[in-house]
Structure formats: C-alpha cells, structure tokens
Protein backbone atom coordinates (compact mmCIF):
# COMPACT_ATOMS: atom_id res chain seq x y z
CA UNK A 1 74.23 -19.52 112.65
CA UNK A 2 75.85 -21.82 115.60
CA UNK A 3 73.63 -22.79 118.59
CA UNK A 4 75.07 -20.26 120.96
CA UNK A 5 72.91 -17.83 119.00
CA UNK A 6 69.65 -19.41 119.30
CA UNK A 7 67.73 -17.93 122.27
CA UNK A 8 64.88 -19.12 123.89
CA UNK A 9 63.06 -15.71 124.03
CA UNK A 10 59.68 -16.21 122.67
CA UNK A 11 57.10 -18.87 123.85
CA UNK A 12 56.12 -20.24 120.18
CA UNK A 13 60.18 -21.33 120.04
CA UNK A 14 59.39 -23.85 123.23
CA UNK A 15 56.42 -24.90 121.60
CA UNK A 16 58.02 -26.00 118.29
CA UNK A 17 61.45 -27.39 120.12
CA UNK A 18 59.16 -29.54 123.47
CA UNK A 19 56.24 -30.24 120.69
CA UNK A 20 58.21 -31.30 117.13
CA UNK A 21 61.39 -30.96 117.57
CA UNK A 22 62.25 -32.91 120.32
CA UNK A 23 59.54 -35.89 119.51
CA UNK A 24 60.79 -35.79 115.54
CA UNK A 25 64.38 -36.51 116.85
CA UNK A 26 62.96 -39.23 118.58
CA UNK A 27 60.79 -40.78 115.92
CA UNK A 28 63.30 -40.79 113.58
CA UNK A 29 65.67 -42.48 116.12
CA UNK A 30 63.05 -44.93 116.45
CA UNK A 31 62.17 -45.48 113.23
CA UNK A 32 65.70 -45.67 112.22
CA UNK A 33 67.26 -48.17 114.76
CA UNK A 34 64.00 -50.09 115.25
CA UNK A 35 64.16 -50.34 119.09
CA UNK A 36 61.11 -50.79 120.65
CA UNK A 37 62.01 -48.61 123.81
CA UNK A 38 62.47 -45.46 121.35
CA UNK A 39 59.12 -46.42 120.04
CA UNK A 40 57.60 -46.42 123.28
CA UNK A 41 59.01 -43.84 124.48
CA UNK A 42 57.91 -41.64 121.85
CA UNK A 43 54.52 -42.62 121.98
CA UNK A 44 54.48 -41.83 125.85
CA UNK A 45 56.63 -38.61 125.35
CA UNK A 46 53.33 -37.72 122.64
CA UNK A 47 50.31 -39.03 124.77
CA UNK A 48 52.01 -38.07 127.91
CA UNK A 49 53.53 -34.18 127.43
CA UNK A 50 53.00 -33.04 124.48
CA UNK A 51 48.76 -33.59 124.11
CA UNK A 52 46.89 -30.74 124.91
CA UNK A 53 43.80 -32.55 125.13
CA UNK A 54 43.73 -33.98 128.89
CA UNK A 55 41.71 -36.95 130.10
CA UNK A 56 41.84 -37.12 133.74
CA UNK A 57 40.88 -41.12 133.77
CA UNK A 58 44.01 -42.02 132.07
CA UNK A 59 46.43 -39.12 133.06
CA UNK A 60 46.95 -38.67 129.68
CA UNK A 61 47.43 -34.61 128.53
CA UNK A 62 47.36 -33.08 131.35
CA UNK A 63 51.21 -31.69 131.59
CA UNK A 64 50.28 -30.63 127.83
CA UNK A 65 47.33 -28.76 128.85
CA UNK A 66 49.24 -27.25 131.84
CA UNK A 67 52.50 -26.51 129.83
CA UNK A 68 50.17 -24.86 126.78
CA UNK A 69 48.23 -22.81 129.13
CA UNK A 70 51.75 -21.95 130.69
CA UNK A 71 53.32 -20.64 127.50
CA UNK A 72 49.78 -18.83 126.48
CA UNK A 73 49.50 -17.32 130.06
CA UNK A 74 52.78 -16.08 129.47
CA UNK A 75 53.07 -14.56 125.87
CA UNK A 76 49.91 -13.19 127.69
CA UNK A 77 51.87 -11.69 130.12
CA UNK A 78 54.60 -9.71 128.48
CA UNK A 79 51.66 -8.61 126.09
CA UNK A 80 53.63 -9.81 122.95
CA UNK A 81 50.80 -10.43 120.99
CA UNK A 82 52.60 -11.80 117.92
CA UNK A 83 54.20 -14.47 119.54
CA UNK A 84 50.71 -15.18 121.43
CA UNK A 85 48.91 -15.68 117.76
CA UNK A 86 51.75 -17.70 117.07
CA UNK A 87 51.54 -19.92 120.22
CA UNK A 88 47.41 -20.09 119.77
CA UNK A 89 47.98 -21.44 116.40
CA UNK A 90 50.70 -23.96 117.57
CA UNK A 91 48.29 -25.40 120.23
CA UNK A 92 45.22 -25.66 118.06
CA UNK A 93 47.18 -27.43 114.97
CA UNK A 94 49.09 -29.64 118.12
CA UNK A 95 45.50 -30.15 119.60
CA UNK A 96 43.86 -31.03 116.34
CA UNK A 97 46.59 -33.50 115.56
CA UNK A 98 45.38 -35.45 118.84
CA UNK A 99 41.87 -34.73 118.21
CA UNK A 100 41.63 -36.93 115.14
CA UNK A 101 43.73 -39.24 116.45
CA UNK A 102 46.90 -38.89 113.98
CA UNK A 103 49.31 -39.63 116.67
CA UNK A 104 48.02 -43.40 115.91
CA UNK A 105 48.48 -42.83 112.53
CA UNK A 106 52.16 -41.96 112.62
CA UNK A 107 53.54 -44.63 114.88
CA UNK A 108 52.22 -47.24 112.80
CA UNK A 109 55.78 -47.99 111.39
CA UNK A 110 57.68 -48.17 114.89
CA UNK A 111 58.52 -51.55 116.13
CA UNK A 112 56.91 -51.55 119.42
CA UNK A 113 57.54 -55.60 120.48
C-alpha cells in the first residue's frame, strides 16, 4: 500500500491522523532532537487542537471540542453508524486522556528551556 491509496473517507481516519498521528510525529521529533520549540509546540498543538475538553478562561480546547463535534455531526450525517461508534470512542479515550491530566505526564521528557 503507497499513500495515493489512503483516502480520507471516514471521520474516525481524521481523528486518528489530526489526534495521534500528527502529534506522535511531533513528539518523537521532539524527543529525538531535543529542541525546545518542537516541545512547545507539541504541547500547544495538544492543549490547543487536539483537547476536547474546552475551558473558555484559557482558550484552551475549544477548536477540539468544535472539530470533535464536527466529525460526530458528520458521521451523523451520512448515517454511517460504524464509523460514528468509532469516532465516539476516539473522543471519549482522547477526552479521558486530558481528563486525568496524562498530557502532563507524557511531556515530562521534552526539553522545554
């Protein structure tokens, strides 16, 4: 399989690429090359996009809530069930993972200074 055969056609394929993915790439940049602007911006890339969990005094989560809800709202849509279990279960693990704070736990090796 080449990547001119991947297709973007179901909503639970943006979640994994925009939620692990994409951040994982970046990590592991990070955590390889020790630069403190990967670090950072992985940890804003996490707190800023990918968090489901919004808190409207820091701006923190709200394009996660919005871009969740956007991906539910349309698995909802074309009434493809599957994939909306699928995307449900994404956003609760993805939400959980910010809900008990593991985000903090992970960056703990990146040099942020």
């Amino acid at each position: 399989m080449n990547a001119k055969e991947i297709k973007f056609d179901k909503g639970w394929k943006y979640l994994v690429y925009f939620d692990i993915v994409l951040p994982g790439i970046v990590f592991l940049l990070a955590l390889l090359t020790k630069s403190p602007f990967l670090s950072k911006l992985f940890h804003s890339y996490e707190t800023f996009v990918v968090s489901p969990i919004p808190n409207f005094v820091t701006l923190t989560g709200i394009i996660g809530l919005v871009y969740h809800l956007g991906i539910i709202i349309y698995t909802i849509i074309k009434k493809n069930y599957r994939d909306l279990m699928i995307c449900l279960s994404i956003t609760i693990l993805v939400a959980l993972f910010f809900y008990f704070e593991l985000n903090y736990q992970i960056i703990k090796p990146l040099v942020f200074y």
